[in-house]
N, C-alpha and C. Protein backbone atom coordinates (compact mmCIF):
# COMPACT_ATOMS: atom_id res chain seq x y z
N UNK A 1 0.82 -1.18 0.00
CA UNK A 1 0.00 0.00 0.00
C UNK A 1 0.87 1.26 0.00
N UNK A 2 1.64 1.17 0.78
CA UNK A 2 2.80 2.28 1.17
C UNK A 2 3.74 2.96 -0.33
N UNK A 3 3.98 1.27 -1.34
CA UNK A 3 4.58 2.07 -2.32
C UNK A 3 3.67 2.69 -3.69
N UNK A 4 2.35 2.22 -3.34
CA UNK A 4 1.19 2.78 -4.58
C UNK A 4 0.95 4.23 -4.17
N UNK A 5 0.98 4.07 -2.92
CA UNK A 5 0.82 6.14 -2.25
C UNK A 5 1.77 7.01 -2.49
N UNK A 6 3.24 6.03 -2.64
CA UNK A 6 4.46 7.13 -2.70
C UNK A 6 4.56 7.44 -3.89
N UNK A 7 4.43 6.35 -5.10
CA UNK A 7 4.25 6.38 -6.73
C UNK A 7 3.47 7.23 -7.11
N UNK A 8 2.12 7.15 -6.53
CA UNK A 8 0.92 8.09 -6.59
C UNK A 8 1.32 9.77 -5.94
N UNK A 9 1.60 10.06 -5.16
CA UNK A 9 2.22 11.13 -4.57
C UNK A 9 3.35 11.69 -5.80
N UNK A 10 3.93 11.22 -5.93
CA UNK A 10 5.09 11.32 -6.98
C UNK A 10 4.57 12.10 -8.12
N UNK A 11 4.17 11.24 -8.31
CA UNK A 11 3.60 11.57 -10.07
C UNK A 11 2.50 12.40 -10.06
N UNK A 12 1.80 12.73 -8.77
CA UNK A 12 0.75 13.99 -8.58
C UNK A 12 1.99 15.17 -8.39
N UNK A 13 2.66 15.12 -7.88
CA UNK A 13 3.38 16.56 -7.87
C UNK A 13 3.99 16.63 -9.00
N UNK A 14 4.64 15.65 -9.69
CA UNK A 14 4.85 15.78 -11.28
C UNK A 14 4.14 16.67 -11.83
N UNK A 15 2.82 16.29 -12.19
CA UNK A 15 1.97 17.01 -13.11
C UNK A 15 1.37 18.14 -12.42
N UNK A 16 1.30 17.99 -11.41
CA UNK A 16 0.49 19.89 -10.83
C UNK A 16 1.62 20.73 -11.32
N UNK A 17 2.82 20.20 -10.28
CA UNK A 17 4.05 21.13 -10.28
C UNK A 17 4.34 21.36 -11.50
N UNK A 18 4.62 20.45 -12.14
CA UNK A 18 5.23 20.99 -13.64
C UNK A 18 3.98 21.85 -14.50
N UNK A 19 3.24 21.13 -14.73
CA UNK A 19 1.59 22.29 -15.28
C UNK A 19 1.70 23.58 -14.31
N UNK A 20 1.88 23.81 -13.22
CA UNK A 20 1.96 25.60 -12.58
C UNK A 20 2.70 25.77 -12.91
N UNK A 21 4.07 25.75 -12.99
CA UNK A 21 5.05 26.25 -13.09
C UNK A 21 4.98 26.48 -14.85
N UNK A 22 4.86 25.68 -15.79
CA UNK A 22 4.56 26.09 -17.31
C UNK A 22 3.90 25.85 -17.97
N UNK A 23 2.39 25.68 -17.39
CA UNK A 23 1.40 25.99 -18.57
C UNK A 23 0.63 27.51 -18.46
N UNK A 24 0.95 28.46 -17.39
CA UNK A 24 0.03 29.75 -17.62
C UNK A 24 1.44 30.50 -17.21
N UNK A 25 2.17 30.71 -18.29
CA UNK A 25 3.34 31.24 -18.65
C UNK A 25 2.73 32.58 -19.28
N UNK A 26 2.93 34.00 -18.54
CA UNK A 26 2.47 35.30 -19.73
C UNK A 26 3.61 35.49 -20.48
N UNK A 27 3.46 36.13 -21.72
CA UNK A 27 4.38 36.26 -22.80
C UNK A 27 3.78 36.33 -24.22
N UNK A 28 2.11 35.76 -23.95
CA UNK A 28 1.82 36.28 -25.71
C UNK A 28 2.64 35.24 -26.93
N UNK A 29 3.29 34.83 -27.08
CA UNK A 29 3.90 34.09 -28.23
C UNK A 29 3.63 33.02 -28.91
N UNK A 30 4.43 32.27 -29.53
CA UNK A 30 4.13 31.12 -30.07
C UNK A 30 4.26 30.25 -29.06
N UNK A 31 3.52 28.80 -28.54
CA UNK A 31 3.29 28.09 -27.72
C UNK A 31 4.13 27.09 -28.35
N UNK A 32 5.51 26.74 -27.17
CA UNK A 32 6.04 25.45 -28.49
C UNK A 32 5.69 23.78 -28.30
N UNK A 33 5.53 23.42 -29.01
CA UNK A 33 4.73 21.66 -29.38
C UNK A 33 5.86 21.02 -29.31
N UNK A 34 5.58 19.86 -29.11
CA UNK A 34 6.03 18.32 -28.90
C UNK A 34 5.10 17.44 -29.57
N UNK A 35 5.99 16.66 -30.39
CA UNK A 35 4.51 15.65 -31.21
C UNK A 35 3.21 16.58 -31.20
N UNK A 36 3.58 17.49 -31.73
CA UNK A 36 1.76 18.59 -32.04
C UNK A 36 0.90 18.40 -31.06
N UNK A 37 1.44 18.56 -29.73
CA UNK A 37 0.74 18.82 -28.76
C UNK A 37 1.80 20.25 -27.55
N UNK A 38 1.32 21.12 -26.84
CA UNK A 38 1.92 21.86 -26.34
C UNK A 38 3.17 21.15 -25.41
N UNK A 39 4.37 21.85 -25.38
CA UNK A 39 5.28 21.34 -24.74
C UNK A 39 4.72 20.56 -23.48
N UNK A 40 4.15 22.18 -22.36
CA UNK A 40 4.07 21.67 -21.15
C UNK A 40 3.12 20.24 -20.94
N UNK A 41 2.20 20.20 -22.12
CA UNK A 41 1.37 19.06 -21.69
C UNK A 41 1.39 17.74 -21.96
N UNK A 42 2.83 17.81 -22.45
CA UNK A 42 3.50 16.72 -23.31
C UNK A 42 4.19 16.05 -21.68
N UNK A 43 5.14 17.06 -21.70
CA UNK A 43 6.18 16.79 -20.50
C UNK A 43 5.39 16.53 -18.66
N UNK A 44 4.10 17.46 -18.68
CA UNK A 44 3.33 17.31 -17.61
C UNK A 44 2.12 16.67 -17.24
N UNK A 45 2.01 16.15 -18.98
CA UNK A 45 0.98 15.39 -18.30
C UNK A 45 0.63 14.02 -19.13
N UNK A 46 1.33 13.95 -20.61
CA UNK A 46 1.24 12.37 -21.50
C UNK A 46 2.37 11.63 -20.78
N UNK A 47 4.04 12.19 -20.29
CA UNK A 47 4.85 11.29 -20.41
C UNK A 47 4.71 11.10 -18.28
N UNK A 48 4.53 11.62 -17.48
CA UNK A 48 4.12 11.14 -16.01
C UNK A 48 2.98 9.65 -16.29
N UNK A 49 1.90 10.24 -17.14
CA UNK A 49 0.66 9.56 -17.29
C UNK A 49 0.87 8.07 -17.72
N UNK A 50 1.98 7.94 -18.30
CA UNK A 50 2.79 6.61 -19.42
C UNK A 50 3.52 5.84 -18.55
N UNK A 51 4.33 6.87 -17.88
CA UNK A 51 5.17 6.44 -16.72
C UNK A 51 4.38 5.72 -15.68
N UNK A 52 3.61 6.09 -15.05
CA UNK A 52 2.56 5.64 -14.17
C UNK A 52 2.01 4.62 -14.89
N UNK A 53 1.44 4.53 -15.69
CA UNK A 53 0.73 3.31 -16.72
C UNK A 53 1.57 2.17 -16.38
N UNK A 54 2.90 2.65 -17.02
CA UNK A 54 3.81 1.55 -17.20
C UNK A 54 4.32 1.09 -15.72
N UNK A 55 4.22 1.84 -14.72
CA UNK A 55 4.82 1.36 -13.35
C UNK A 55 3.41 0.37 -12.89
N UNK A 56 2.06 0.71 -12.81
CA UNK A 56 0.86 0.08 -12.75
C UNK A 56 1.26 -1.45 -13.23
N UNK A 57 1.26 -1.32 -14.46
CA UNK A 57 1.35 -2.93 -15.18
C UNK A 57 2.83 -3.46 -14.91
N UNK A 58 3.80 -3.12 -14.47
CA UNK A 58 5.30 -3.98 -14.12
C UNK A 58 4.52 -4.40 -12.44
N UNK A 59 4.13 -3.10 -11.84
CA UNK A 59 3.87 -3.53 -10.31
C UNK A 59 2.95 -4.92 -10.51
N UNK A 60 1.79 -4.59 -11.05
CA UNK A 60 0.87 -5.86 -11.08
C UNK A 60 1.14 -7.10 -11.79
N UNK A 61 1.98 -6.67 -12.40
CA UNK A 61 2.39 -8.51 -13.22
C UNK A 61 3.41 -9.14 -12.18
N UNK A 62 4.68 -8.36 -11.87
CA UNK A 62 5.65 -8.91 -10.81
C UNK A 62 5.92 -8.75 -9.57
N UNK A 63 4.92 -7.99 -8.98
CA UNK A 63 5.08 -8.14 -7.45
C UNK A 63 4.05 -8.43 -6.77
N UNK A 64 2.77 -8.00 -7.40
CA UNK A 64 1.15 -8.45 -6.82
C UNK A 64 1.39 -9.97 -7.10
N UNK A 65 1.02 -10.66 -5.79
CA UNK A 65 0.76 -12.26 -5.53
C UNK A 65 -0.04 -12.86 -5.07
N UNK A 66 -0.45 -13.67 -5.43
CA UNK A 66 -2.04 -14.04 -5.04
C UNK A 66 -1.91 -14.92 -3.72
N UNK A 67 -2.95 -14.93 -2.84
CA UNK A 67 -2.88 -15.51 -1.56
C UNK A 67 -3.67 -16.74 -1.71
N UNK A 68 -3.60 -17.78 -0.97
CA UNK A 68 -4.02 -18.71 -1.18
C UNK A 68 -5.29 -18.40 0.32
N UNK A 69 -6.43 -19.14 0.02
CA UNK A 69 -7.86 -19.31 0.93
C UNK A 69 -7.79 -19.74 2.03
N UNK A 70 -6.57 -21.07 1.77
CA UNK A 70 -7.15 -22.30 2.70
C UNK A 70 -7.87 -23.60 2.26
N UNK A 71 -7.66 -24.23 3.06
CA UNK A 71 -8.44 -25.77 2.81
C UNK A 71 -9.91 -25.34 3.23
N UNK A 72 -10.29 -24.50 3.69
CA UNK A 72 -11.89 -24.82 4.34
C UNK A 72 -12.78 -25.49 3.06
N UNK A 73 -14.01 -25.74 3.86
CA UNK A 73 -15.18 -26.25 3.11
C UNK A 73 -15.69 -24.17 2.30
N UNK A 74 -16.34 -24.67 1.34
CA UNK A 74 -16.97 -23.59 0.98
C UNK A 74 -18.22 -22.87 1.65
N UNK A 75 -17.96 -21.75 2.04
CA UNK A 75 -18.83 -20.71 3.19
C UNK A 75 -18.74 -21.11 4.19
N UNK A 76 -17.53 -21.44 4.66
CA UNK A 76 -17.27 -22.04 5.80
C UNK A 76 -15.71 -20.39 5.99
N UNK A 77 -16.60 -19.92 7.16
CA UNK A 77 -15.59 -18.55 7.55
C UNK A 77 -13.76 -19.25 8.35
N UNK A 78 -12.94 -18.81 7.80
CA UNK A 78 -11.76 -19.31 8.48
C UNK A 78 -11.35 -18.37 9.66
């Protein structure tokens, strides 16, 4: 539980922090793109979002383990 909160924590200050800090930038100009999407929302919020994706599916394939029940009878509380 402890490391889904810290991952999660992580990657929320990723994208706030980085989106305040450069997506309401004053200056009037040309807005510059990444793959034809705006820098900041490239860097703050597709590649965290991927990252996280991809940490989701490594966590759940190789470290989530399934617990075993028990021998009981079925509806039978252990």
């Amino acid at each position: 539980m402890w490391i889904v909160f810290g991952v999660w924590a992580v990657f929320c200050i990723w994208v706030v922090g980085y989106c305040k800090l450069n997506a309401f930038v004053d200056g009037g100009g040309e807005v510059p793109l990444t793959l034809g999407m705006p820098s900041w929302v490239f860097w703050g919020v597709a590649v965290p979002w991927l990252a996280a994706t991809t940490f989701s599916i490594v966590f759940a394939l190789f470290f989530i383990q399934d617990h075993e029940l028990g021998d009981g009878e079925a509806g039978e509380v252990a």
